[in-house]
Protein backbone atom coordinates (compact mmCIF):
# COMPACT_ATOMS: atom_id res chain seq x y z
CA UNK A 1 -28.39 -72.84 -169.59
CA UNK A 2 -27.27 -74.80 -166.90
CA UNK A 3 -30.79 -75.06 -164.76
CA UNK A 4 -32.14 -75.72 -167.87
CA UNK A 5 -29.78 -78.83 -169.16
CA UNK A 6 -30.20 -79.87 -165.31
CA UNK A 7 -34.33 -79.96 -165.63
CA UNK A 8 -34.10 -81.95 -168.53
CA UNK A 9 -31.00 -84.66 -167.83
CA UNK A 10 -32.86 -85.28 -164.38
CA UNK A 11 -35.13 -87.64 -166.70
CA UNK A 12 -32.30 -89.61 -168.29
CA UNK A 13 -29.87 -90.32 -165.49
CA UNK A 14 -29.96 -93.89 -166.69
CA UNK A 15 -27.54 -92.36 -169.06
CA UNK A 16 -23.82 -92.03 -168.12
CA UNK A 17 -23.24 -88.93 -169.96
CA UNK A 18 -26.74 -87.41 -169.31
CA UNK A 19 -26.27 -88.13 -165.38
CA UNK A 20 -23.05 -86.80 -165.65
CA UNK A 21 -23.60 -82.97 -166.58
CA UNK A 22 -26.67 -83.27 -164.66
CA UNK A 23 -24.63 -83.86 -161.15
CA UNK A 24 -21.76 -81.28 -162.99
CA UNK A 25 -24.27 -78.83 -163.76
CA UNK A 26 -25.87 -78.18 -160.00
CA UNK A 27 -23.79 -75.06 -159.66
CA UNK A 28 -26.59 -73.29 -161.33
CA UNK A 29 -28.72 -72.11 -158.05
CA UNK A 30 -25.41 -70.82 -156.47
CA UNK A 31 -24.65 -68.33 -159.77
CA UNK A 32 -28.68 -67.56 -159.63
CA UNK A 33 -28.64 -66.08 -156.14
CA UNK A 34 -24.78 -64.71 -156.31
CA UNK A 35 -25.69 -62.60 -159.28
CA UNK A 36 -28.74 -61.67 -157.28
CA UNK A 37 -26.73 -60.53 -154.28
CA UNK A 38 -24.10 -58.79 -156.87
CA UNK A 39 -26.72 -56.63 -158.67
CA UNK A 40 -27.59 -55.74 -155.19
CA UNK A 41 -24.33 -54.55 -153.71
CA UNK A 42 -23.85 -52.72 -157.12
CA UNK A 43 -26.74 -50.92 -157.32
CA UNK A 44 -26.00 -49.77 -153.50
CA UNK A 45 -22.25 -48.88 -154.49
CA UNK A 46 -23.80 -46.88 -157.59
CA UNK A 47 -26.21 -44.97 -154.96
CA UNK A 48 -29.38 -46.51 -155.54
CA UNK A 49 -31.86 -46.20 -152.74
CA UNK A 50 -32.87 -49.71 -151.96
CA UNK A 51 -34.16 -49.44 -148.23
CA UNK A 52 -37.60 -48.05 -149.25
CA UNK A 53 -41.19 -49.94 -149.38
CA UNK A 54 -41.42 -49.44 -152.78
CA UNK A 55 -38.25 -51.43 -153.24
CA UNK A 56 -39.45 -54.43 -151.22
CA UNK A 57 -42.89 -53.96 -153.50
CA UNK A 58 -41.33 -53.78 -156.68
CA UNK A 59 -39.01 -57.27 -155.76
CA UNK A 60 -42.05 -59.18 -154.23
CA UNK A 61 -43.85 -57.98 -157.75
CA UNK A 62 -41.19 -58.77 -160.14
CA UNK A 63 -41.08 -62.28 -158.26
CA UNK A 64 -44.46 -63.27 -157.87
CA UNK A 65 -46.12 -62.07 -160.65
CA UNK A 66 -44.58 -64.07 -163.43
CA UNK A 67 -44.78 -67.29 -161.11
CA UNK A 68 -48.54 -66.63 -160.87
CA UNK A 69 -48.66 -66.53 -164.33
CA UNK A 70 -47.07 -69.43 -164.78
CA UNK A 71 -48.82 -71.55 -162.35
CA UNK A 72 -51.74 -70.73 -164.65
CA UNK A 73 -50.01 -73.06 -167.70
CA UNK A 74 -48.39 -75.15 -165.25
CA UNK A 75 -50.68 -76.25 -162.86
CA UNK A 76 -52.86 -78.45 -165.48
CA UNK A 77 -49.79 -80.15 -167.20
CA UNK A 78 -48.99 -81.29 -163.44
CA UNK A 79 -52.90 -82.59 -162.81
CA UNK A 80 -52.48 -84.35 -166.40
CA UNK A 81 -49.47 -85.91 -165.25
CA UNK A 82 -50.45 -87.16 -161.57
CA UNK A 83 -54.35 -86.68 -161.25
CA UNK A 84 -54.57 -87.02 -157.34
CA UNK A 85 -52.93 -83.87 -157.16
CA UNK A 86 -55.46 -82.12 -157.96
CA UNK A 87 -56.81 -79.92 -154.70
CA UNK A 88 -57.60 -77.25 -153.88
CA UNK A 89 -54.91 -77.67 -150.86
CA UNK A 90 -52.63 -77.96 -153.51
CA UNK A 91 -53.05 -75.08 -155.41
CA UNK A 92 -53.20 -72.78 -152.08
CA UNK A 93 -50.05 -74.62 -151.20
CA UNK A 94 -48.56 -73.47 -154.82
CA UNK A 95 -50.09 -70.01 -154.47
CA UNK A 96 -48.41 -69.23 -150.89
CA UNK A 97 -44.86 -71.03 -151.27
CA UNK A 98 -45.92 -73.09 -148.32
CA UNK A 99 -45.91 -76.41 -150.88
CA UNK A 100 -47.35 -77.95 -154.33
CA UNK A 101 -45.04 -77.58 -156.43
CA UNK A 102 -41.40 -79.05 -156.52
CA UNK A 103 -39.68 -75.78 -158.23
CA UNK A 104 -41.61 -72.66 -155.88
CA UNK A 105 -38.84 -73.34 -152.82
CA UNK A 106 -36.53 -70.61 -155.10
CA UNK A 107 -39.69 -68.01 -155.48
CA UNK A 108 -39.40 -67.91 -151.32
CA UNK A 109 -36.31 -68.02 -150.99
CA UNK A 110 -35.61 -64.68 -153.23
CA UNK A 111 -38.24 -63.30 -150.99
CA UNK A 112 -36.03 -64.24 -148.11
CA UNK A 113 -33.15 -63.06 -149.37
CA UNK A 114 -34.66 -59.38 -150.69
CA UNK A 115 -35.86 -58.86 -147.41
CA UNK A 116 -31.95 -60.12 -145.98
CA UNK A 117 -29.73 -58.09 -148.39
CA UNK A 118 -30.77 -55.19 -146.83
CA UNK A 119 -30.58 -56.51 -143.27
CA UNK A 120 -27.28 -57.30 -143.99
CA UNK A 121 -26.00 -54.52 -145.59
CA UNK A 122 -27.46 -52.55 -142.74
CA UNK A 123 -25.48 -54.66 -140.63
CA UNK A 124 -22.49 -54.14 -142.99
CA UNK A 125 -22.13 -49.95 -142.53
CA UNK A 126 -23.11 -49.90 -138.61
CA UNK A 127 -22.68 -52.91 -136.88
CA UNK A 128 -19.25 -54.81 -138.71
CA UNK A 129 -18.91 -57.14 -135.71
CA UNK A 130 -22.71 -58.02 -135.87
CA UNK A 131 -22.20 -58.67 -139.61
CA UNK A 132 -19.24 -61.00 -138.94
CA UNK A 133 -21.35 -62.95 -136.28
CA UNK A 134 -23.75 -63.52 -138.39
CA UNK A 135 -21.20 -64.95 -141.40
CA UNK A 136 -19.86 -67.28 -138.54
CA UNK A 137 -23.47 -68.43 -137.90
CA UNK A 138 -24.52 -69.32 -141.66
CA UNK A 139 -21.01 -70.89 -142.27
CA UNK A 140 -21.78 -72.94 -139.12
CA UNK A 141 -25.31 -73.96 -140.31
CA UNK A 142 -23.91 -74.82 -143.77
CA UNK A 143 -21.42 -77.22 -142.13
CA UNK A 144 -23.82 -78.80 -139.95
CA UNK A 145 -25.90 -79.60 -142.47
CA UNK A 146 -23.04 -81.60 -143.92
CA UNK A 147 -24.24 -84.05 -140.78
CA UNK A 148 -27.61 -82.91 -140.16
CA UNK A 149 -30.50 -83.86 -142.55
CA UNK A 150 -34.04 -81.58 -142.78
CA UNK A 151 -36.91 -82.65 -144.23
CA UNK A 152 -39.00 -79.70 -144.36
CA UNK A 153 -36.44 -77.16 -145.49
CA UNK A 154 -37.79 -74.42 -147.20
CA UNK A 155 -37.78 -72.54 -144.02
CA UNK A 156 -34.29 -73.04 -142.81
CA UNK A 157 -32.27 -73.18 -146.22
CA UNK A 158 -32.45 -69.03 -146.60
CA UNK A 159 -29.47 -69.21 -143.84
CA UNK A 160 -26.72 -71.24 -145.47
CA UNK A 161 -28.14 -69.99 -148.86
CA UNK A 162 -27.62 -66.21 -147.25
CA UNK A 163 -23.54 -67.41 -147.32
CA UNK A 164 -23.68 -66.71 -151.04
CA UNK A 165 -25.18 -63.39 -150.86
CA UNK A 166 -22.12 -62.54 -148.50
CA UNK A 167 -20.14 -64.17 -151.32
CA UNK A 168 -21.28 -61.74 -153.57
CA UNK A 169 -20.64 -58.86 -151.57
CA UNK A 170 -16.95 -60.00 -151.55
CA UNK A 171 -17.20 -60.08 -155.32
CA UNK A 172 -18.32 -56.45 -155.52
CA UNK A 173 -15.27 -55.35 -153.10
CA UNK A 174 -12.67 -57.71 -154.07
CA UNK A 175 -12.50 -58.47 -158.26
CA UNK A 176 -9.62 -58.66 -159.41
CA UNK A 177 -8.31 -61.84 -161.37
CA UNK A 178 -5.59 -62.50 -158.61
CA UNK A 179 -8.41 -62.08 -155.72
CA UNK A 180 -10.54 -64.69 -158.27
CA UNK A 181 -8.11 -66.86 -158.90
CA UNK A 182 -7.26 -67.06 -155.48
CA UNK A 183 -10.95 -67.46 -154.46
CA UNK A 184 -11.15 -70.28 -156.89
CA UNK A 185 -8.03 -72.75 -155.91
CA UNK A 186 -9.35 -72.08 -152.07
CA UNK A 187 -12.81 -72.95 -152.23
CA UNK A 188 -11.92 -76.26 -155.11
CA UNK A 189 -9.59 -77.04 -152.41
CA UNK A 190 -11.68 -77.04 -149.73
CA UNK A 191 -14.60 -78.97 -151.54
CA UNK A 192 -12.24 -81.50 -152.06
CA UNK A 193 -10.93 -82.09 -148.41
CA UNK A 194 -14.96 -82.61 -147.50
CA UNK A 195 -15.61 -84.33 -150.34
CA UNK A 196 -13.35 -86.55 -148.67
CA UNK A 197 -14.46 -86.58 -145.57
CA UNK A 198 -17.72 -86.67 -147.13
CA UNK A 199 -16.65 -90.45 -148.55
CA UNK A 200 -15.42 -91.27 -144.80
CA UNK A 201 -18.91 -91.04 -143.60
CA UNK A 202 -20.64 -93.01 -146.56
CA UNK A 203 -22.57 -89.15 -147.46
CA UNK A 204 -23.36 -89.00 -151.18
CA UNK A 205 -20.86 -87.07 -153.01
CA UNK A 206 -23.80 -85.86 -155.67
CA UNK A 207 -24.10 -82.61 -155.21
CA UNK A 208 -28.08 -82.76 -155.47
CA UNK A 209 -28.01 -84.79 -152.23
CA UNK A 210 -26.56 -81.89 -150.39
CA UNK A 211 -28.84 -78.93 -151.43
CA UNK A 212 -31.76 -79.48 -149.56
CA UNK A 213 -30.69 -77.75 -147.54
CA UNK A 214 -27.36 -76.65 -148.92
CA UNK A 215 -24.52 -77.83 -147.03
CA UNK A 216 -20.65 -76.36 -147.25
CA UNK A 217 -19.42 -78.91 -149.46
CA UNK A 218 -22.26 -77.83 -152.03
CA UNK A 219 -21.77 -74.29 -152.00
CA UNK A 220 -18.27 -74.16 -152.59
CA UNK A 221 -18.62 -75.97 -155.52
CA UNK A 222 -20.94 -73.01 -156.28
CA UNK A 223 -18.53 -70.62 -155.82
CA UNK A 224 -15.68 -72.12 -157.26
CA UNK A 225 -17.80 -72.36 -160.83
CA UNK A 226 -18.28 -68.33 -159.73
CA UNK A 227 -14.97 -67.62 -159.27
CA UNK A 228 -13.49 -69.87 -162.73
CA UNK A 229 -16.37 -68.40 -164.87
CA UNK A 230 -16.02 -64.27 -163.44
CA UNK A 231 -11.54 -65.38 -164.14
CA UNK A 232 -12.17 -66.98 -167.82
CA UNK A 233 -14.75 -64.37 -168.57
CA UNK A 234 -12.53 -61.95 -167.49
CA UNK A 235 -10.28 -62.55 -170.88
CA UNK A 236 -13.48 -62.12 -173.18
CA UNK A 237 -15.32 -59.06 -174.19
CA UNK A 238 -18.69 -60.09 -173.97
CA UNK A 239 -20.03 -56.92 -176.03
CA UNK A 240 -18.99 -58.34 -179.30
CA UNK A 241 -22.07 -59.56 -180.97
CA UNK A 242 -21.64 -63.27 -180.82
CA UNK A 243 -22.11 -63.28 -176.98
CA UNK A 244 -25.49 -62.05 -178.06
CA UNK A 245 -26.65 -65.53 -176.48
CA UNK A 246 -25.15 -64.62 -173.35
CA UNK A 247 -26.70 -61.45 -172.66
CA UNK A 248 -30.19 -62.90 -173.74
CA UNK A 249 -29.96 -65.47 -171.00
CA UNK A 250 -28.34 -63.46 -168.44
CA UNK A 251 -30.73 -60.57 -169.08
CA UNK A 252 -34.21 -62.62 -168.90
CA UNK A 253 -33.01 -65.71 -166.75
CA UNK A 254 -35.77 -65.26 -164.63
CA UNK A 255 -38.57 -65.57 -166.71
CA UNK A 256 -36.84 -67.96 -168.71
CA UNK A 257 -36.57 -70.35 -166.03
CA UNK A 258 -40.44 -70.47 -166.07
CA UNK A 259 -40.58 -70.50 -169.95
CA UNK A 260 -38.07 -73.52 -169.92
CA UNK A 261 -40.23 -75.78 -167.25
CA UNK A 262 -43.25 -75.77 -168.81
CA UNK A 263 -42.07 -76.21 -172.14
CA UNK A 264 -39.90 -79.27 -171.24
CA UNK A 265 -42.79 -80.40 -168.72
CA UNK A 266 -45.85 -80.21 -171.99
CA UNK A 267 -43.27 -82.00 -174.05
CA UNK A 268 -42.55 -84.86 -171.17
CA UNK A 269 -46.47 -84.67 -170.20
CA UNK A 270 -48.55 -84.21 -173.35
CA UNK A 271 -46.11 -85.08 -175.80
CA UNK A 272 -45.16 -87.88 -174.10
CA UNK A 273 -41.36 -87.64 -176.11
CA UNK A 274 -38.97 -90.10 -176.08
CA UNK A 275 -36.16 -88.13 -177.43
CA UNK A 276 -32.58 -88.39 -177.08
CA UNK A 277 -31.75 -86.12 -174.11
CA UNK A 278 -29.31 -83.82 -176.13
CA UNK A 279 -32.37 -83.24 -178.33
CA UNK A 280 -34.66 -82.41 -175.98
CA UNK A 281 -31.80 -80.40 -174.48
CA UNK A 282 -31.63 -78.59 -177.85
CA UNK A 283 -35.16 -78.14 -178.37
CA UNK A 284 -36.47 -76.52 -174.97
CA UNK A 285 -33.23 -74.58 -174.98
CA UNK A 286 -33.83 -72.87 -178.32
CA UNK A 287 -37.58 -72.57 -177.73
CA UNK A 288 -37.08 -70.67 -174.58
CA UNK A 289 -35.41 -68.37 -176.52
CA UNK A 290 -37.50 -67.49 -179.32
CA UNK A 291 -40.84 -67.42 -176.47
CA UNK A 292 -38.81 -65.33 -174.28
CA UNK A 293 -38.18 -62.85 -177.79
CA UNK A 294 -41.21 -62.82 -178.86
CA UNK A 295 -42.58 -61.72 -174.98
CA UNK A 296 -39.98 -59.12 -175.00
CA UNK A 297 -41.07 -57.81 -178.68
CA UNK A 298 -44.65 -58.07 -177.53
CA UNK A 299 -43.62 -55.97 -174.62
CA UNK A 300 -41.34 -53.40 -176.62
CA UNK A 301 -44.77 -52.70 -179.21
CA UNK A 302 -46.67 -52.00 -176.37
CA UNK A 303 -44.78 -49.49 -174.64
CA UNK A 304 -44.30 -47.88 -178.01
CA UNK A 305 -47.81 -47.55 -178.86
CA UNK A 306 -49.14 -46.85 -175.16
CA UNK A 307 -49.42 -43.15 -175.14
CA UNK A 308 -46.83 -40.64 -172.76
């Protein structure tokens, strides 16, 4: 919900409020890739084997296969939009991560990270001080990127992203609401002492200005939205049937992050809307929804007419 109110208040920051929730609302990536890294470290606590080729086969398929599909739709509303992009450099830059389009740098990076988890899990059981070595050494990058600016960072940002993938793992161990809430006032703290120093040195304090790669300042501000949600969550039982909205999103947020794009991105392109942002909010919110339902009814006939 958040990625999604991002995408479309990016286009109507000339709008206090609108700019507002989009700068609040960057937190999204950080709760994408920690819930990543926390299905992970479950699955391993449960005993899942996760070490095999068929793993690493079955995540590079369930990541690359719905993007391919979705360059199909998306592709064309982009040459619509800005004719000169149309290449075939482009497209083989969209097809192999390597460039194109804006939104593939989190396709490679899951890739990254799916090959990293178990790396670092690996590390984890056999070699603890290697493991902390390398938490010292993406906690270092993250910091000097509070400094250090890199244009070309799809290749780099997988180390200071890694930090929340290790943030996860603490999750799995450590979840208790004291541990959370203790989690939470350390890392709000903390954003707010470099946020400070932050203003010292004239750095933007938007938090979009310090993803690219991510810095420290911007991925505590990740984890402190982890660490108030997991607390406040904590309170609710999210199995009653009004939180149906919840699981929906939480469920299919990958393929709804597609859905979302190009249906905001025909609307802005072929459309050509000018609709109140909260509209348009509204709008690509609740038709992601009822695409993403129908695909999953689509799906559901299918495997109950294939035969056994």
């Amino acid at each position: 919900m958040a990625m999604i109110l991002i995408h479309v208040t990016a286009w109507h920051k000339s709008d206090v409020i609108a700019s507002s929730l989009w700068n609040i609302s960057q937190f999204a990536v950080q709760v994408f890739i920690f819930c990543s890294g926390y299905l992970f470290f479950l699955k391993e606590g449960a005993g899942t084997t996760i070490h095999s080729l068929g793993y690493f086969t079955k995540r590079a398929t369930r990541l690359l296969i719905p993007y391919f599909v979705f360059l199909v739709f998306y592709l064309p509303l982009e040459f619509i939009e800005a004719p000169k992009r149309l290449s075939l450099t482009y497209v083989l830059k969209s097809l192999t991560l390597t460039g194109g389009t804006d939104l593939n740098w989190i396709i490679l990076l899951f890739l990254i990270l799916a090959v990293l988890m178990p790396l670092l899990l690996f590390l984890l059981r056999k070699h603890r001080f290697m493991f902390f070595i390398y938490l010292l050494f993406a906690t270092f990058s993250a910091a000097l990127f509070l400094k250090l600016e890199i244009k070309n960072y799809k290749f780099i940002a997988w180390l200071p992203w890694s930090l929340m993938i290790l943030v996860s793992w603490f999750f799995v161990k450590f979840h208790n609401r004291l541990t959370l809430l203790y989690v939470f006032i350390s890392s709000t703290v903390t954003a707010l002492i470099l946020s400070f120093y932050l203003s010292v040195q004239n750095h933007s304090l938007v938090f979009f200005d310090n993803k690219y790669p991510p810095n420290l300042y911007y991925l505590l501000y990740g984890v402190a939205w982890i660490s108030g949600l997991w607390f406040v969550f904590s309170f609710i039982d999210l199995e009653k049937k009004r939180w149906d909205i919840v699981r929906i999103f939480s469920v299919n947020s990958y393929s709804i992050y597609f859905i979302h794009f190009w249906i905001f991105t025909f609307i802005r392109v072929v459309l050509k809307s000018d609709l109140h942002w909260g509209y348009l909010f509204a709008i690509v919110m609740i038709s992601s929804v009822l695409v993403q339902k129908t695909f999953n009814a689509f799906a559901k006939a299918r495997t109950t007419l294939s035969p056994r």
